[in-house]
C-alpha atoms as a PDB file:
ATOM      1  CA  UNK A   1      -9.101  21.858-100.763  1.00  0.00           C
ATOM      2  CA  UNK A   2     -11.162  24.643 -98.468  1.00  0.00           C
ATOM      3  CA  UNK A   3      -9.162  26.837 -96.933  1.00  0.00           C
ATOM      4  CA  UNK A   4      -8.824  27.378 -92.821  1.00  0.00           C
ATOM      5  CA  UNK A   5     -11.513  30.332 -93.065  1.00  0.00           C
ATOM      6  CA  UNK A   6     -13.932  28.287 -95.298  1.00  0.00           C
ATOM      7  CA  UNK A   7     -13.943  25.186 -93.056  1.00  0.00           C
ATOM      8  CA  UNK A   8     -14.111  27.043 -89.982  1.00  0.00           C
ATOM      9  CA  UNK A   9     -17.428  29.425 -91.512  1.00  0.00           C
ATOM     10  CA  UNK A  10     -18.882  26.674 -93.339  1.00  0.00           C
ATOM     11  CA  UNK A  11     -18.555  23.567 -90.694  1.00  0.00           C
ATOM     12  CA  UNK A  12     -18.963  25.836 -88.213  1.00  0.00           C
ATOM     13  CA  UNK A  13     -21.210  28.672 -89.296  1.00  0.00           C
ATOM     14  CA  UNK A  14     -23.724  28.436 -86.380  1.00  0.00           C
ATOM     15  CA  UNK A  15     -21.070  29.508 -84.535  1.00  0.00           C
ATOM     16  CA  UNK A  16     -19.369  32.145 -86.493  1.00  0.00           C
ATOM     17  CA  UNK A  17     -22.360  33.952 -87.430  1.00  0.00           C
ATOM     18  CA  UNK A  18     -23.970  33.898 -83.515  1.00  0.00           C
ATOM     19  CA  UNK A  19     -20.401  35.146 -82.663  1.00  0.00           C
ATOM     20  CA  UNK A  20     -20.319  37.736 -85.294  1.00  0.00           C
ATOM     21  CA  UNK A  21     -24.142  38.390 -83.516  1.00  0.00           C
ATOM     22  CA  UNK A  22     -22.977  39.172 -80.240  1.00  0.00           C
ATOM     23  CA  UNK A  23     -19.514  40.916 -80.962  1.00  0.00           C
ATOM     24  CA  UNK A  24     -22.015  43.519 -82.528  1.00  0.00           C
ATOM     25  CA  UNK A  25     -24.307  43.565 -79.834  1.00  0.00           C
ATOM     26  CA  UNK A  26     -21.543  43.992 -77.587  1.00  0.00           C
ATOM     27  CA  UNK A  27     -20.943  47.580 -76.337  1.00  0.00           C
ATOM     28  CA  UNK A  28     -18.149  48.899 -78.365  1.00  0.00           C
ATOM     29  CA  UNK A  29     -18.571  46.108 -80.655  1.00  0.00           C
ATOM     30  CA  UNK A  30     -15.549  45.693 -83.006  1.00  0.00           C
ATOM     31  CA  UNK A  31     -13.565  48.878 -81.990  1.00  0.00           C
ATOM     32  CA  UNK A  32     -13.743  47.922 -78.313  1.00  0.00           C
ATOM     33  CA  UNK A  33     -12.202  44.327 -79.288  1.00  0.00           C
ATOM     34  CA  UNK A  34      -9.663  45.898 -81.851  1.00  0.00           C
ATOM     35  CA  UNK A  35      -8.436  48.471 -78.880  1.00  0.00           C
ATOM     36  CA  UNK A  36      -8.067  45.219 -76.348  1.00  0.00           C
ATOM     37  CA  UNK A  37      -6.763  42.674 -78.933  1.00  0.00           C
ATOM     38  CA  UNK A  38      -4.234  45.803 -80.839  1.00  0.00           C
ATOM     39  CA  UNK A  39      -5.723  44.414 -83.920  1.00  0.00           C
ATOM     40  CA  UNK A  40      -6.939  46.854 -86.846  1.00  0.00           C
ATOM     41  CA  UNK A  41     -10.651  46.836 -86.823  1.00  0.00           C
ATOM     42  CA  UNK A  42     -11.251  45.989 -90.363  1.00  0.00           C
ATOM     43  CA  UNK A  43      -9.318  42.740 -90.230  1.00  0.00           C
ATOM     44  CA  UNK A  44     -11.448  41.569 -87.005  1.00  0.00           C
ATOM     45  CA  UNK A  45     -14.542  42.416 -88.946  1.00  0.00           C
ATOM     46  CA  UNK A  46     -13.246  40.274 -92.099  1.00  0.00           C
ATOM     47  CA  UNK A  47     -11.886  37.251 -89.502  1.00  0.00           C
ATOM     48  CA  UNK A  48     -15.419  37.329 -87.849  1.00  0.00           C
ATOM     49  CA  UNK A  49     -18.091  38.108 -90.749  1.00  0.00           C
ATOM     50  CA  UNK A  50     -19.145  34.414 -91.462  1.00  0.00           C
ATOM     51  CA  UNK A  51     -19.317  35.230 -95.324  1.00  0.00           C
ATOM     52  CA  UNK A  52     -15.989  36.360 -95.884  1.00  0.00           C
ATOM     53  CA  UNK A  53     -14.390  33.139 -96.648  1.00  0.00           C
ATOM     54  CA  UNK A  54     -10.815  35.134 -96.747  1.00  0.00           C
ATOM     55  CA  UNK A  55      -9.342  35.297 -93.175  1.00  0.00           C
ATOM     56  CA  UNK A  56     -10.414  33.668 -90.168  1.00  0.00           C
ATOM     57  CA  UNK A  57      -9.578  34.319 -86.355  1.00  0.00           C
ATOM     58  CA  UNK A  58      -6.764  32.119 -85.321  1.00  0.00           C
ATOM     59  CA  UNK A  59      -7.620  30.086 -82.092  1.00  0.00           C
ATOM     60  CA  UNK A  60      -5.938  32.285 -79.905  1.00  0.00           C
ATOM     61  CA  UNK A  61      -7.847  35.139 -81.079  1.00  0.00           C
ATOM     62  CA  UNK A  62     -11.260  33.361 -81.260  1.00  0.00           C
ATOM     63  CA  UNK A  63     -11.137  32.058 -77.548  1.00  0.00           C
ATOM     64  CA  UNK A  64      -9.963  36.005 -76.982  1.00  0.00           C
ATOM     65  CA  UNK A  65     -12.950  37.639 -78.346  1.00  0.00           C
ATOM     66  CA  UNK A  66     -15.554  34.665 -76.494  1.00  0.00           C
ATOM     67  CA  UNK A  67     -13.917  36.109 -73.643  1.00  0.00           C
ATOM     68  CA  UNK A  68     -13.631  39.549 -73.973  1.00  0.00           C
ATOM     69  CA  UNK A  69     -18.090  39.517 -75.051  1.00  0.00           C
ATOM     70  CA  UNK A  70     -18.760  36.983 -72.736  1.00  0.00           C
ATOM     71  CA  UNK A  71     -20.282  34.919 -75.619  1.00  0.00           C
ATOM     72  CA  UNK A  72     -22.532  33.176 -73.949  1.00  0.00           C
ATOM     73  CA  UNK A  73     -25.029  32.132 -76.867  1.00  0.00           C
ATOM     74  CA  UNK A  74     -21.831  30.663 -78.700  1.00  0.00           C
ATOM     75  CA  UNK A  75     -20.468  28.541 -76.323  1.00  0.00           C
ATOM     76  CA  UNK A  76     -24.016  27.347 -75.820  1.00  0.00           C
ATOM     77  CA  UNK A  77     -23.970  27.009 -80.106  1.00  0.00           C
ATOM     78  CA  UNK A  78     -20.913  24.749 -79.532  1.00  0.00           C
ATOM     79  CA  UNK A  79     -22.094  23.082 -76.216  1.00  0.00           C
ATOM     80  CA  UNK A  80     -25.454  22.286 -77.987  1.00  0.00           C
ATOM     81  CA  UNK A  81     -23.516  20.823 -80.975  1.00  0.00           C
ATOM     82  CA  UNK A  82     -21.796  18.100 -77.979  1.00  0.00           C
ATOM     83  CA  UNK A  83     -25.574  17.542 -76.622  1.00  0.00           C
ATOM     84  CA  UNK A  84     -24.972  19.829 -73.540  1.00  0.00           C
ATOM     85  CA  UNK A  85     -26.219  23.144 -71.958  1.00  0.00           C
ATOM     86  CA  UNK A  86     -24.495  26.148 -70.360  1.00  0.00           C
ATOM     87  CA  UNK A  87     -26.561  27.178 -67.096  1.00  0.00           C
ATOM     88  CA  UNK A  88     -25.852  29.515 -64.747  1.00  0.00           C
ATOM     89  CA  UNK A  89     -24.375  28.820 -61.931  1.00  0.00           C
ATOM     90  CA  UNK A  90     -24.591  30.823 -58.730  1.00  0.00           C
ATOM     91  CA  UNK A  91     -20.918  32.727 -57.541  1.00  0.00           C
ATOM     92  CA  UNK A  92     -21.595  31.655 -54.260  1.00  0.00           C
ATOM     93  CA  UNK A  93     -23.363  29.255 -52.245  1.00  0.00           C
ATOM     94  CA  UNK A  94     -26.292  31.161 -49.813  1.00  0.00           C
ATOM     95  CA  UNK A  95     -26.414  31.361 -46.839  1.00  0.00           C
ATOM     96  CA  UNK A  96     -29.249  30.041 -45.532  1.00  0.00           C
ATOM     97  CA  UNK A  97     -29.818  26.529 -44.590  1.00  0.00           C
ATOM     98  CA  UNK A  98     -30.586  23.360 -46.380  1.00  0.00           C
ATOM     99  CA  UNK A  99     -33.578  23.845 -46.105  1.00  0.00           C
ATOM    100  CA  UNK A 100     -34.160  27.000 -47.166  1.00  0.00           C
ATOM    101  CA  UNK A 101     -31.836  26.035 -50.060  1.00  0.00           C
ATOM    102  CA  UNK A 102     -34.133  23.288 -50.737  1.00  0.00           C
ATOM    103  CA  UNK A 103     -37.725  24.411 -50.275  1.00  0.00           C
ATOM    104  CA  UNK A 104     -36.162  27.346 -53.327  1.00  0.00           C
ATOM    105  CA  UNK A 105     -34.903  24.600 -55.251  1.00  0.00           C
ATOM    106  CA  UNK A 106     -38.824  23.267 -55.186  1.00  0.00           C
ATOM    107  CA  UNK A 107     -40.316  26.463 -55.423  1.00  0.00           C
ATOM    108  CA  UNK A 108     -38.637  27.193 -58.510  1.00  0.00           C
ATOM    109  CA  UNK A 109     -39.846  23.884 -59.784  1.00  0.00           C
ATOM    110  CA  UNK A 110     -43.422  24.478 -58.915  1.00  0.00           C
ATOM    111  CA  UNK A 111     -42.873  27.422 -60.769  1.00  0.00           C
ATOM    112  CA  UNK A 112     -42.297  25.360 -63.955  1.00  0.00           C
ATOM    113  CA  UNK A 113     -44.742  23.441 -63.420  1.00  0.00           C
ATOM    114  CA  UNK A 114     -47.549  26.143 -63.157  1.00  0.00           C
ATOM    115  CA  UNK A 115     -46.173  28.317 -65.906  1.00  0.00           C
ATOM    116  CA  UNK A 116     -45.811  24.985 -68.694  1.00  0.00           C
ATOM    117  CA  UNK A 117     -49.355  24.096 -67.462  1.00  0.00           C
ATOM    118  CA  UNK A 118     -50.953  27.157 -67.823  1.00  0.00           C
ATOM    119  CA  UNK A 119     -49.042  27.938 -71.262  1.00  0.00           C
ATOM    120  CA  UNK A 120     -49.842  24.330 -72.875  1.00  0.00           C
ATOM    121  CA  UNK A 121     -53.794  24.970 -71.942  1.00  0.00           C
ATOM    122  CA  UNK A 122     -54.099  25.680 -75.468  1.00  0.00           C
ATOM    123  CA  UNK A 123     -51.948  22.962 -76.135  1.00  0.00           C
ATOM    124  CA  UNK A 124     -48.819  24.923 -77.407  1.00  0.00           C
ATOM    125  CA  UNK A 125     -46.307  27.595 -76.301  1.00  0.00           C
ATOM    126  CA  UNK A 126     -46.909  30.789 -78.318  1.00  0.00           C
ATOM    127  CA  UNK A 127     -43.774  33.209 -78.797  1.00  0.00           C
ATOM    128  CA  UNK A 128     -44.136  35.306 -75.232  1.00  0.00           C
ATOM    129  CA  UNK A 129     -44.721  31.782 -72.961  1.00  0.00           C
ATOM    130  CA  UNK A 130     -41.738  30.031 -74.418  1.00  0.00           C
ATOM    131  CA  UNK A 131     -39.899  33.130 -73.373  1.00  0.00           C
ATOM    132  CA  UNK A 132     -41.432  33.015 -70.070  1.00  0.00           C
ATOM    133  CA  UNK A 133     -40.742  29.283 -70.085  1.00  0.00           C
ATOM    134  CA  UNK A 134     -37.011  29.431 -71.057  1.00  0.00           C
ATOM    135  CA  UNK A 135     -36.464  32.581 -68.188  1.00  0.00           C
ATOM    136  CA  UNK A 136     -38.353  30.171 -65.274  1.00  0.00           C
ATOM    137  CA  UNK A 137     -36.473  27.175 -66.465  1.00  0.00           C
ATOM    138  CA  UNK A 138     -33.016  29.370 -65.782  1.00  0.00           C
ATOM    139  CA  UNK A 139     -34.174  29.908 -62.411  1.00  0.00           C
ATOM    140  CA  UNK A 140     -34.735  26.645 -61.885  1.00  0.00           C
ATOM    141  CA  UNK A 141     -31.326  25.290 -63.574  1.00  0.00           C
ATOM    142  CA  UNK A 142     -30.076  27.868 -61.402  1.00  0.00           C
ATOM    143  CA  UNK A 143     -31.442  27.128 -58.147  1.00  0.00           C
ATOM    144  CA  UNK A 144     -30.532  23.057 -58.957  1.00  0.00           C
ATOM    145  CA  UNK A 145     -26.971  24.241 -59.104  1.00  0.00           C
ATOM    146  CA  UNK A 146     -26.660  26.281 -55.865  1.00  0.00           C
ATOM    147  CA  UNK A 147     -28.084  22.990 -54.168  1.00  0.00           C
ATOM    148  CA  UNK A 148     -25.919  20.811 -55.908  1.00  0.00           C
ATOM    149  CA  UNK A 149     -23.133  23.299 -54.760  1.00  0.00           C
ATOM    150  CA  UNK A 150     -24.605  23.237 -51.341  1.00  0.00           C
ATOM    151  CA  UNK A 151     -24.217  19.409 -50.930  1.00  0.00           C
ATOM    152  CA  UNK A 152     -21.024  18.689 -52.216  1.00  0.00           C
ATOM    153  CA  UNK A 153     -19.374  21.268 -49.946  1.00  0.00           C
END
């Protein structure tokens, strides 16, 4: 029978290792984390390293740690896993009128429009236009919420 830590890094290891990912990338990385959670580094670095099949974070700890590095690309690992999507969603609503808030909304998605065109011209999306394709997608997403926002005030 697996253990906690093997089922969690093995049924889950998209999401332990793009956790492990961004605790490292995170300023301070695993000392910053140990000094908020009290925990000693080393056993936050064996909970979180998705090949140590010894340890793992209890949930307490893991929901912690999304927290404290705003894991963003994991919760979008788990959300993806459910077939749904973080996207960013404006703090407040501006204010300007509907529309203003509007004629964005469609800007942004003329935006789209003209970037996928003129990337697929070649009839693909090399590595710098699906980049450029992801970013005006966001602003689209996150002019669709600030609308949405907007009209169910």
């Amino acid at each position: 029978m697996a253990t906690h830590a093997e089922r969690l890094k093995t049924h889950h290891a998209a999401v332990m290792r793009t956790l492990h990912g961004e605790i490292r990338r995170h300023p301070g990385g695993y000392v910053e984390i140990a000094r908020e959670t009290g925990r000693p580094v080393q056993t936050l670095i064996n909970m979180f390293n998705p090949h140590s099949m010894d340890t793992a974070p209890p949930a307490d700890l893991l929901l912690d740690v999304i927290e404290i590095v705003q894991a963003r690309a994991t919760v979008n690992v788990i959300a993806g896993g459910l077939g749904a999507m973080l996207s960013p969603v404006p703090e407040s609503v501006p204010a300007e009128s509907d529309s203003a808030a509007f004629q964005h909304l469609v800007g942004e998605a003329g935006d789209v429009l003209s970037a996928g065109t003129k990337s697929l011209s070649d009839g693909r999306f090399d590595a710098h236009e699906r980049v450029e394709m992801a970013r005006e997608l966001d602003e689209l997403i996150a002019a669709a919420a600030a609308m949405r926002r907007r009209l169910r005030r």
